[in-house]
Protein backbone atom coordinates (compact mmCIF):
# COMPACT_ATOMS: atom_id res chain seq x y z
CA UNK A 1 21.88 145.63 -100.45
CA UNK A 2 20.16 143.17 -102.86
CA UNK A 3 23.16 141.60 -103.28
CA UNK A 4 24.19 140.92 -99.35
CA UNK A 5 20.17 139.78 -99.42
CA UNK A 6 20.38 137.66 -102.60
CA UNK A 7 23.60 135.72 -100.47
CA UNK A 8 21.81 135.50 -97.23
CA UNK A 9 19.31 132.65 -98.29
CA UNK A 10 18.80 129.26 -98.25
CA UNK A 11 21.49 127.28 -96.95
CA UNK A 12 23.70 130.20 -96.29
CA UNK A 13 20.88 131.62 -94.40
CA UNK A 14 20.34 128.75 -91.90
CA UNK A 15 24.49 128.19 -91.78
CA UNK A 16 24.93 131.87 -90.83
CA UNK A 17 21.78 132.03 -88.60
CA UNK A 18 22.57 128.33 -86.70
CA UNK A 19 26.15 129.50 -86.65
CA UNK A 20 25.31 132.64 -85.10
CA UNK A 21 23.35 131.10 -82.23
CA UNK A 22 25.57 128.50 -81.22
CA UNK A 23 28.55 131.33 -80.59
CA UNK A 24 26.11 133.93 -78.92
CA UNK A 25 25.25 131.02 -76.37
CA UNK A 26 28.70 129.83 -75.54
CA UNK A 27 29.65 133.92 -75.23
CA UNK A 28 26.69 134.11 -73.03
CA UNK A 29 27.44 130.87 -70.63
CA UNK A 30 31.42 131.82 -70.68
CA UNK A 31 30.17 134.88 -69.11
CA UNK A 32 29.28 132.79 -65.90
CA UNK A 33 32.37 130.25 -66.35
CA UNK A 34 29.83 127.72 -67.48
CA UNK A 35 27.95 127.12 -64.65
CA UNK A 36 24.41 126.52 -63.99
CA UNK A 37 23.60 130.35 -64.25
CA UNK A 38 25.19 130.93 -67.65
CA UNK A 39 22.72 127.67 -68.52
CA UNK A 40 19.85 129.45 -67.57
CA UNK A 41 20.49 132.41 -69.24
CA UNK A 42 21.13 130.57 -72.57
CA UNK A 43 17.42 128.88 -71.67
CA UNK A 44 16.37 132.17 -71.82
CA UNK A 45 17.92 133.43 -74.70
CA UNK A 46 17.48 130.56 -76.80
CA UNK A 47 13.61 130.49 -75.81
CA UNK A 48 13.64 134.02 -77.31
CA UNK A 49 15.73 133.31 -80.25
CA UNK A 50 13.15 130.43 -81.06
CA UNK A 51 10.33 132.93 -80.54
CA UNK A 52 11.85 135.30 -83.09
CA UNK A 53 12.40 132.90 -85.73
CA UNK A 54 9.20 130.91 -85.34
CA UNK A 55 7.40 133.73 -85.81
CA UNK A 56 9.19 134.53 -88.92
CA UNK A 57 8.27 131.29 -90.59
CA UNK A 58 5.13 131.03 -89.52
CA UNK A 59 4.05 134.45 -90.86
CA UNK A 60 5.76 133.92 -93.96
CA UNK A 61 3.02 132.87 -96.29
CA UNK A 62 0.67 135.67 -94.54
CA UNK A 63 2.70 138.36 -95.37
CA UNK A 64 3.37 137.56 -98.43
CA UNK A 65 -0.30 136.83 -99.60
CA UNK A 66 -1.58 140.41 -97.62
CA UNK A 67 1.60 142.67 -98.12
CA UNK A 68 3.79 141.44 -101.07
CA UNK A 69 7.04 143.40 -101.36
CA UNK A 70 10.57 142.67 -100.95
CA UNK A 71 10.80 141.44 -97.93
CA UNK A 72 7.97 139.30 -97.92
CA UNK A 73 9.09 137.46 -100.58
CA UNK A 74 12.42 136.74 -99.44
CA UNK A 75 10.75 136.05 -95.58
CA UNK A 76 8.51 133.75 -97.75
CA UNK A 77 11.06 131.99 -100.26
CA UNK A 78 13.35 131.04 -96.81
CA UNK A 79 10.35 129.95 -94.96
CA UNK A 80 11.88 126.74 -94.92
CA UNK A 81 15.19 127.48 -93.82
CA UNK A 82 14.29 129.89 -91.07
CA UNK A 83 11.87 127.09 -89.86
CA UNK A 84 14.95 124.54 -89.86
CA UNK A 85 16.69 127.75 -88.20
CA UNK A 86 13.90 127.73 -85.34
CA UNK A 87 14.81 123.93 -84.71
CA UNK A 88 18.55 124.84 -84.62
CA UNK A 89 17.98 126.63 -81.69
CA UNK A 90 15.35 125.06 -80.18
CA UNK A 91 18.14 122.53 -80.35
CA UNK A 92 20.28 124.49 -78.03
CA UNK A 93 18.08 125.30 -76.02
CA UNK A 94 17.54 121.48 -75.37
CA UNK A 95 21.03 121.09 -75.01
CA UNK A 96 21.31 124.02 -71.77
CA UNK A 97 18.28 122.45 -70.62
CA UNK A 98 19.91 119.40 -70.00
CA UNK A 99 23.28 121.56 -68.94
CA UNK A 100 21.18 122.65 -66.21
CA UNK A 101 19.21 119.31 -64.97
CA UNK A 102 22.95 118.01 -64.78
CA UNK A 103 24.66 121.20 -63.08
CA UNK A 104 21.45 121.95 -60.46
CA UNK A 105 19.10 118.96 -60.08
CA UNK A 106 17.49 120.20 -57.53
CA UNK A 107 16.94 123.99 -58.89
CA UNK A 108 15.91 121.70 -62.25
CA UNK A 109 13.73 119.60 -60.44
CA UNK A 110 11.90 123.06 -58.71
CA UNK A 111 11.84 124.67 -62.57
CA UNK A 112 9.84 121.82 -64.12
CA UNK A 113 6.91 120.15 -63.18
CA UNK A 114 5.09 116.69 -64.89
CA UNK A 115 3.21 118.43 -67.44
CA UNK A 116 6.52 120.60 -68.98
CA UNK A 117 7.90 117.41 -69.30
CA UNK A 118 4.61 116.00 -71.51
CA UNK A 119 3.74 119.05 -73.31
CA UNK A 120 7.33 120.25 -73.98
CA UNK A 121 8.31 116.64 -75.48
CA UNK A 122 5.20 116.51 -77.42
CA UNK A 123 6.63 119.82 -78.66
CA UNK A 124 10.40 118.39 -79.46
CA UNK A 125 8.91 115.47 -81.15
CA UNK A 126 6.63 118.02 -83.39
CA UNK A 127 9.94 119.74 -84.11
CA UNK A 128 11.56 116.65 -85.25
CA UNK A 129 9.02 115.25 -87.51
CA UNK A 130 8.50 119.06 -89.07
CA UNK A 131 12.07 118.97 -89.57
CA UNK A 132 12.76 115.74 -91.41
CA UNK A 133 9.90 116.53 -93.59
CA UNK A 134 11.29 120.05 -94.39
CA UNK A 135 13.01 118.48 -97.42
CA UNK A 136 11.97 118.01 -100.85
CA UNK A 137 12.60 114.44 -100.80
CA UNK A 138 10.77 113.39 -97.70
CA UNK A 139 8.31 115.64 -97.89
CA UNK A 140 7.31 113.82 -100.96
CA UNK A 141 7.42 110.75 -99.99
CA UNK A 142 4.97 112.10 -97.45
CA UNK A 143 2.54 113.44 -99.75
CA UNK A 144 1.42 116.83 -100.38
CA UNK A 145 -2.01 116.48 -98.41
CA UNK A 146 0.17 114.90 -95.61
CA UNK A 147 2.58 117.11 -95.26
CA UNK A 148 0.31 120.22 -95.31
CA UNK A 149 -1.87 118.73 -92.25
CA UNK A 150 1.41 117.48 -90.13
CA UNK A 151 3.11 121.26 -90.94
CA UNK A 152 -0.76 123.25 -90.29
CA UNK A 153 -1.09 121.31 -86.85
CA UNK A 154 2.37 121.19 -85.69
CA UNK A 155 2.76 124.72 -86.14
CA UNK A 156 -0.39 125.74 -84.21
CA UNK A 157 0.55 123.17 -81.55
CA UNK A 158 4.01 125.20 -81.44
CA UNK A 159 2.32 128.22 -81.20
CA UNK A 160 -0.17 127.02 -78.34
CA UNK A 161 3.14 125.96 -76.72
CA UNK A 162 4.78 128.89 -77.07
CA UNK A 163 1.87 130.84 -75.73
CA UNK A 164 1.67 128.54 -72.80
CA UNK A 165 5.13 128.99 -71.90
CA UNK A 166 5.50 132.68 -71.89
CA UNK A 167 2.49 133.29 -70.84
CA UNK A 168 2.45 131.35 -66.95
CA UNK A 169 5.31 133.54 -66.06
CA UNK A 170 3.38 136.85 -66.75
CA UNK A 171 1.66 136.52 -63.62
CA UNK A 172 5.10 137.12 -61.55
CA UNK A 173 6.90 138.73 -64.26
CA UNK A 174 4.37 141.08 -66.12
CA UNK A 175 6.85 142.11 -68.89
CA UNK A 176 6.92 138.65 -70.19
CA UNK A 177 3.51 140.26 -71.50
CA UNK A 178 5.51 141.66 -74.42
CA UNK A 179 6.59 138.40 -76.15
CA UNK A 180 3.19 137.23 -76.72
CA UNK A 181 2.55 140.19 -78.65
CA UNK A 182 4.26 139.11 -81.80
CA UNK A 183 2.67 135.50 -81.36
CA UNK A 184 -1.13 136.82 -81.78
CA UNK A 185 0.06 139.19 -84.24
CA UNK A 186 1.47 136.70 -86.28
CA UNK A 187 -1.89 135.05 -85.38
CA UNK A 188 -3.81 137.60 -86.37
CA UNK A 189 -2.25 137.94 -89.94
CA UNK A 190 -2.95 134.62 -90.39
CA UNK A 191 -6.02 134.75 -89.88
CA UNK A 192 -6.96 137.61 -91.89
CA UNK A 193 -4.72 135.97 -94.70
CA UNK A 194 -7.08 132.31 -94.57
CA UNK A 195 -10.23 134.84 -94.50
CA UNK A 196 -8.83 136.53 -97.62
CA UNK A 197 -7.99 134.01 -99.65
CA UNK A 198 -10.34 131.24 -98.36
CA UNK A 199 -9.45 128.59 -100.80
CA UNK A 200 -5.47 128.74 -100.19
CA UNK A 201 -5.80 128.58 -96.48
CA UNK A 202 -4.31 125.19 -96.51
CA UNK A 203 -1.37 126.39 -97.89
CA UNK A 204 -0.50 128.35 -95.11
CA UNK A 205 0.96 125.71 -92.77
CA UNK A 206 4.07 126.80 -91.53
């Protein structure tokens, strides 16, 4: 077991994880020939997949400051690459979203509305820029202090989004209820973590 663990990390881990995502979502759009329902379903896959993962990363430092054992240190040492893993399929999930604008402009055009199109590049671009700077060479040139404010405020701004998006469909579909649960649990951790250790609360950006 701690071997198999000691190979899944870093690179490996966002290979195998990226890797993994891309041939679950052509599985899951070959199951409807490619058309514009096996899109949607990879929307909604991949928006779950990114869920998963940026949870992961942004608990990370949380867990391991309030419950330091195995896991938390290996959730916390890969941080960086389950973050970039988050963006790998946030990237997919671009790519179906476009899939399905092309496929069903009209079903597209009823699916979105002006402020999706704001908010949701506002949250692409945040992905980007946390991204590029999720190496050790640009994130120095970036500067520590930098780099902590960009990651602490584009992660909350993720997690707003997130919130945002699961959250207007729980009105018609009450059982989307259950994925904000891990978001303000991994909120609450947080949280509790900054009012633990008040002086490394900058630290915790994700």
């Amino acid at each position: 077991m701690s071997q198999r663990q000691g190979w899944f990390e870093g690179w490996r881990l966002l290979a195998g994880l990226t890797l993994s995502l891309i041939a679950l979502s052509l599985w899951i759009a070959a199951m409807r020939q490619f058309e514009v329902e096996g899109a949607r379903m990879v929307i909604r896959f991949t928006a779950r997949s990114s869920l998963t993962l940026f949870c992961l990363a942004f608990s990370a430092a949380a867990l391991a400051r309030l419950w330091p054992n195995a896991w938390t240190r290996w959730q916390r040492r890969n941080r960086r690459y389950l973050g970039l893993s988050f963006a790998a399929s946030h990237a997919i999930h671009a790519v179906a979203i476009v899939a399905f604008a092309r496929m069903d402009p009209a079903g597209f055009a009823e699916a979105t509305s002006a402020a999706s199109y704001i908010f949701g590049g506002i949250g692409y671009a945040v992905i980007i820029v946390m991204s590029a700077t999720s190496f050790d060479r640009t994130a120095a040139l970036l500067g520590p202090r930098a780099w902590r404010a960009l990651h602490l405020v584009g992660g909350y701004y993720l997690w707003l989004q997130f919130m945002v998006s699961f959250g207007k469909r729980v009105p018609a579909m009450p059982l989307y209820a259950a994925f904000l649960l891990p978001l303000l649990v991994v909120m609450a951790l947080r949280l509790i973590a900054m009012a633990a250790h008040p002086r490394g609360q900058t630290a915790e950006a994700s």
